[in-house]
Each structure stands twice: as C-alpha cells, then as structure tokens.
C-alpha atoms as a PDB file:
ATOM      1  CA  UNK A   1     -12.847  94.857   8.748  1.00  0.00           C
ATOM      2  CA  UNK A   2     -13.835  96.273   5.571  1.00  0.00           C
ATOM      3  CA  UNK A   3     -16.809  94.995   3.456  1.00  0.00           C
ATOM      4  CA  UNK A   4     -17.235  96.430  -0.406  1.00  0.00           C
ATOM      5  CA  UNK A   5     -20.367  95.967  -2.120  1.00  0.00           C
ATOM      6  CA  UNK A   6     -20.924  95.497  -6.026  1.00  0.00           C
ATOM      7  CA  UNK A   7     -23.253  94.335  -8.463  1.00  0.00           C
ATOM      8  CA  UNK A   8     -26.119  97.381  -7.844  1.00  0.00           C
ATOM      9  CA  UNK A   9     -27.980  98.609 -10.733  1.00  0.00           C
ATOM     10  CA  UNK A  10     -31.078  99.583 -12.683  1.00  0.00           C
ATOM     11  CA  UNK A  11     -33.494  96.647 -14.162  1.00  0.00           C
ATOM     12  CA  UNK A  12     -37.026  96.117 -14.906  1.00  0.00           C
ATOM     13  CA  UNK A  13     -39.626  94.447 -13.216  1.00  0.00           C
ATOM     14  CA  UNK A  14     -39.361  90.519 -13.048  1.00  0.00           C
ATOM     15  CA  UNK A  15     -35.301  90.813 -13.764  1.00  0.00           C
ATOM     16  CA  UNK A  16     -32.475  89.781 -11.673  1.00  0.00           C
ATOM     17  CA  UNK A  17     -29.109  91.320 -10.607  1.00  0.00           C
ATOM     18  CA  UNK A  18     -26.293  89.339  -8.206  1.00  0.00           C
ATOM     19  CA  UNK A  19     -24.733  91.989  -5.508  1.00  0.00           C
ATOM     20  CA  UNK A  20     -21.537  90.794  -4.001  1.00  0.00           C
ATOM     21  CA  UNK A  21     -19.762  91.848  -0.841  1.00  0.00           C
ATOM     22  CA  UNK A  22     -16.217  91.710  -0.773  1.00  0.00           C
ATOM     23  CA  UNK A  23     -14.627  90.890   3.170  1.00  0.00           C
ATOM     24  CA  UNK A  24     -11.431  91.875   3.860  1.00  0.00           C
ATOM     25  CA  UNK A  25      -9.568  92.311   7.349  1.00  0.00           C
ATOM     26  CA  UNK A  26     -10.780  89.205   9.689  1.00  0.00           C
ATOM     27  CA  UNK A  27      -9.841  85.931   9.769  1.00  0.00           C
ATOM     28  CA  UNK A  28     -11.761  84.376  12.372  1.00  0.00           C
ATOM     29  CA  UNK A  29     -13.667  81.227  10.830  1.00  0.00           C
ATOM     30  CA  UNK A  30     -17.427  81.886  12.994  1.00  0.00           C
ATOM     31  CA  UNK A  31     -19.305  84.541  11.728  1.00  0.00           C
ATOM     32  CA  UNK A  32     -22.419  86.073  10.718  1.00  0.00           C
ATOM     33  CA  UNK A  33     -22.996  87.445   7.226  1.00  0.00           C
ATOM     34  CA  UNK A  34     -25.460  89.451   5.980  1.00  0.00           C
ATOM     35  CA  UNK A  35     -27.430  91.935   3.830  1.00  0.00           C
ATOM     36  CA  UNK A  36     -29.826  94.528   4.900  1.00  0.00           C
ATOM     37  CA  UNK A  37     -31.831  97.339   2.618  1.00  0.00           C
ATOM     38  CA  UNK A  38     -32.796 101.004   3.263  1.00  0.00           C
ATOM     39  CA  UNK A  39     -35.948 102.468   0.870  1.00  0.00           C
ATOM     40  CA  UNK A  40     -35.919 106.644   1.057  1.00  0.00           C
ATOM     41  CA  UNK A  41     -38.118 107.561   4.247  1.00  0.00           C
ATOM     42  CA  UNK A  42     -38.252 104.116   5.464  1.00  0.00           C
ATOM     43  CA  UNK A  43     -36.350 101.696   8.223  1.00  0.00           C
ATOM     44  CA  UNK A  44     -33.242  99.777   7.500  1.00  0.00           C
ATOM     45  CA  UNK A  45     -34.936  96.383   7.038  1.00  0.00           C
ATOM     46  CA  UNK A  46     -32.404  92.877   6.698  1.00  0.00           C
ATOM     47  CA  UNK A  47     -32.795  90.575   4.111  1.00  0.00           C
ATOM     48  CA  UNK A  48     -30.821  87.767   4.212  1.00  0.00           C
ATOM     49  CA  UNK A  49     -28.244  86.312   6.782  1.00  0.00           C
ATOM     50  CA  UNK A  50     -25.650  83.354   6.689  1.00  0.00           C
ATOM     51  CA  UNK A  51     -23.469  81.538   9.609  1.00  0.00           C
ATOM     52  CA  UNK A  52     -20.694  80.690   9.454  1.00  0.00           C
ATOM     53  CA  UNK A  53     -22.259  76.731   8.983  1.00  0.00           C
ATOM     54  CA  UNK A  54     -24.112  77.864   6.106  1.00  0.00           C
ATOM     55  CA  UNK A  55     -27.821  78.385   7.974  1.00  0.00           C
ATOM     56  CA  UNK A  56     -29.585  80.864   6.328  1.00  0.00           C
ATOM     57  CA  UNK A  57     -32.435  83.382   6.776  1.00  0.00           C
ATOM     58  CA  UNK A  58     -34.515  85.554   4.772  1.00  0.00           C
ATOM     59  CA  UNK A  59     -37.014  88.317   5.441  1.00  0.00           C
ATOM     60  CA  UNK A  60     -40.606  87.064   4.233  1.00  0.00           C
ATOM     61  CA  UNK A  61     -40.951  89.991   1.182  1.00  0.00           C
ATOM     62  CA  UNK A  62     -38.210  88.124  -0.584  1.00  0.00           C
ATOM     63  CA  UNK A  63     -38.408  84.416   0.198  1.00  0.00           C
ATOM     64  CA  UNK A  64     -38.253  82.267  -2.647  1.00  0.00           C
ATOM     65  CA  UNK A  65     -36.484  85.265  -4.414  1.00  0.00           C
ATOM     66  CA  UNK A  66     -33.625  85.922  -3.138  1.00  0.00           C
ATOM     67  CA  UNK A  67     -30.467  83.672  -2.304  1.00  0.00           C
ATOM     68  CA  UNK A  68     -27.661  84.429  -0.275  1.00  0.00           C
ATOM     69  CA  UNK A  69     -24.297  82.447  -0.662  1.00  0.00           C
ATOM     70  CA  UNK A  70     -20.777  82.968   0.163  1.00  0.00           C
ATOM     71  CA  UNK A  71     -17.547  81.866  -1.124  1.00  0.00           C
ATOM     72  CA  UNK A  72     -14.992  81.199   2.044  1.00  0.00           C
ATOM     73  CA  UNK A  73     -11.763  81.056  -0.754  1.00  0.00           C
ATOM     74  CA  UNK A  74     -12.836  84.376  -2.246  1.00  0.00           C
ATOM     75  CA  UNK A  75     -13.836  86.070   0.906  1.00  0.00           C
ATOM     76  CA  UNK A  76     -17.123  86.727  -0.570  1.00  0.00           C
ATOM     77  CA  UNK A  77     -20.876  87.185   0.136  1.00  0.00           C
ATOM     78  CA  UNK A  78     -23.414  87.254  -2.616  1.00  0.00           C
ATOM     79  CA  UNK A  79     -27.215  88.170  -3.095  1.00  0.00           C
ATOM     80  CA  UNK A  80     -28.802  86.674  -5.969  1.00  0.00           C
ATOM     81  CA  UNK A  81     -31.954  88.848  -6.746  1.00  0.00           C
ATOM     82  CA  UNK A  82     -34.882  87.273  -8.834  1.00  0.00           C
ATOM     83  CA  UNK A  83     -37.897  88.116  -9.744  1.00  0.00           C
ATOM     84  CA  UNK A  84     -37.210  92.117  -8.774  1.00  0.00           C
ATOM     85  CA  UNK A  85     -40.371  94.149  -7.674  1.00  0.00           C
ATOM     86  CA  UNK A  86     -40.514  97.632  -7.734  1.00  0.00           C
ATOM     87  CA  UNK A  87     -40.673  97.801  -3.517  1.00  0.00           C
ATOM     88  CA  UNK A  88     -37.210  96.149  -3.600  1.00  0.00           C
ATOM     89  CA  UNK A  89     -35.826  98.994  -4.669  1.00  0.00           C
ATOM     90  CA  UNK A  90     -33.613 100.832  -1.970  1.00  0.00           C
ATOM     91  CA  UNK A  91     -29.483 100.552  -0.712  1.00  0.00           C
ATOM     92  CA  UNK A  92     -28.488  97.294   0.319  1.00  0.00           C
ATOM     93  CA  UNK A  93     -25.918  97.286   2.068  1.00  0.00           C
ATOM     94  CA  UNK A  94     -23.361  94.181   3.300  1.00  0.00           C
ATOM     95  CA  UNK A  95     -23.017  93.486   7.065  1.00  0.00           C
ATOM     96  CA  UNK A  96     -20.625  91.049   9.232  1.00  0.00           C
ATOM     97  CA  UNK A  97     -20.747  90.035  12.414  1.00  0.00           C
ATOM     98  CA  UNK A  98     -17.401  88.083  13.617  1.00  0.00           C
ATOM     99  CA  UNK A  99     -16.290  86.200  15.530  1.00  0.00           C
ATOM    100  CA  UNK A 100     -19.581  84.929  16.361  1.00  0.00           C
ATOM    101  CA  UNK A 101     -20.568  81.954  18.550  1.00  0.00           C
ATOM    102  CA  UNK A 102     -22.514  79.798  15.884  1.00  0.00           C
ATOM    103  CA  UNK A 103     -25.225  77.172  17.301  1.00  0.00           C
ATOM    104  CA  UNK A 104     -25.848  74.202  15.218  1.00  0.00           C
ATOM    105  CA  UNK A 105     -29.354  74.433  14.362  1.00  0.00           C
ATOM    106  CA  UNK A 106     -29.823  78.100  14.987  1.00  0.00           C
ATOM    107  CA  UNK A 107     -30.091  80.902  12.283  1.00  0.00           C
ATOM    108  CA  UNK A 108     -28.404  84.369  12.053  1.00  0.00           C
ATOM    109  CA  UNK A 109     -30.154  87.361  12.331  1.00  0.00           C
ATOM    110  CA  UNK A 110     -31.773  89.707  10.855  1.00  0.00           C
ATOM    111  CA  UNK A 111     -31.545  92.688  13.185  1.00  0.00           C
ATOM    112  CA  UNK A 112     -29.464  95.596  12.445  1.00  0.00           C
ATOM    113  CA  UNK A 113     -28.069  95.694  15.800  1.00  0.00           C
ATOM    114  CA  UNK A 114     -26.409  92.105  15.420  1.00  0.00           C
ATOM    115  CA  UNK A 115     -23.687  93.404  13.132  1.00  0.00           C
ATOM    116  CA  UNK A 116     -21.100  94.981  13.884  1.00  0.00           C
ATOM    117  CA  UNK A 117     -19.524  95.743  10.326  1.00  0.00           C
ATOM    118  CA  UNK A 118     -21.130  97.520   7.562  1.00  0.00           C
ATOM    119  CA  UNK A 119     -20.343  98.257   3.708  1.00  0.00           C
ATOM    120  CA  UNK A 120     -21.015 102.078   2.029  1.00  0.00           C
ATOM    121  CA  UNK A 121     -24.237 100.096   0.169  1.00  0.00           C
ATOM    122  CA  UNK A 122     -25.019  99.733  -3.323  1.00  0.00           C
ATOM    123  CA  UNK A 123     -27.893 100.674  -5.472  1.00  0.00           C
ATOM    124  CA  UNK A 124     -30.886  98.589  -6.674  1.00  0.00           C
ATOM    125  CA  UNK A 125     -33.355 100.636  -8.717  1.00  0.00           C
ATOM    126  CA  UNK A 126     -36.158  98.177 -10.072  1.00  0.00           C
ATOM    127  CA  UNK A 127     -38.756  99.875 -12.673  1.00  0.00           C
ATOM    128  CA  UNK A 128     -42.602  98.946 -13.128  1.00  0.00           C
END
C-alpha cells in the first residue's frame, strides 16, 4: 500500500489549503482512512478519520474547520483546511487502515496505532 500526500504549503492566518492523499496498492472495499499531524517537539496527534461507510471523526482543535472526504473512483482522501491557526501548523501525514471490519454506527479512529499504512507527510506552515 502506498499513500502520497499533496496540497501542503505556507498561508496566513484565517486561510485555507486542501491536502490530498493519493492510495494506491489495495483493493479491499472496508477501510479506515485518515489524517494525523506532528508539531516539532510534540506527539503525533490524528485529526480526522473516515470508514469505509463514510462516518467521520475529528479531533476537537479542528471541528467545524476541517473536512475530510474521499473520492472511491480516484482513490483519494482529502483534508479541507479552513480557518488555519497558527497551532495547526505541523506534518500531516495520510494513514489507512484496510481491510477493516466497519460497524454501522461506529466511527474510525483517531489513534495512531489503528493504522497500519502511512504517507512521507506534507507541510502546513500557517503564519500569525
């Protein structure tokens, strides 16, 4: 399995940047999707998760914020960032978990440990 992030960058305060995660290697149709973040000197934190029946989850600093989405066709995950502060700033990196048994009515996780696939990360530098 191979996951390749995009879509990093530098941006003010208040802006917005879309990251997207491109999946290639798996075809099994349950899964977990996710994205997690890593700030210099601090814990690998997630963000955002999807299943594989389109639950999501978010971490509480960025409800409201962010969105994650994915495109089955295009083998695709996306982050849509609004509304950027400063502490977002760190590597975000993709993550997949597959196959995964999905429960209807449950939501992925955001634990590190619950993936098992993991992208090089990409960039987000936001600016007071």
């Amino acid at each position: 399995v191979q996951l390749v992030e995009s879509g990093g960058g530098s941006v003010q305060a208040g802006g917005s940047l879309r990251l997207s995660c491109a999946a290639s290697g798996y075809t099994y149709n349950s899964y977990w999707m996710g994205w997690f973040r890593q700030a210099p000197g601090k814990e690998r934190e997630g963000v955002a998760a999807i299943d594989s029946d389109g639950s999501t989850n978010y971490a509480d600093s960025v409800k409201g914020r962010f969105t994650i989405s994915v495109d089955n066709a295009k083998n695709t995950l996306y982050l849509e960032m609004n509304s950027l502060k400063p502490e977002d700033t760190a590597m975000y990196y993709c993550t997949a978990d597959s196959p995964r048994t999905v429960v209807p009515g449950s939501f992925p996780g955001l634990g590190d440990y619950e993936y098992n696939y993991w992208g090089q990360g990409t960039q987000v530098t936001v600016s007071s």
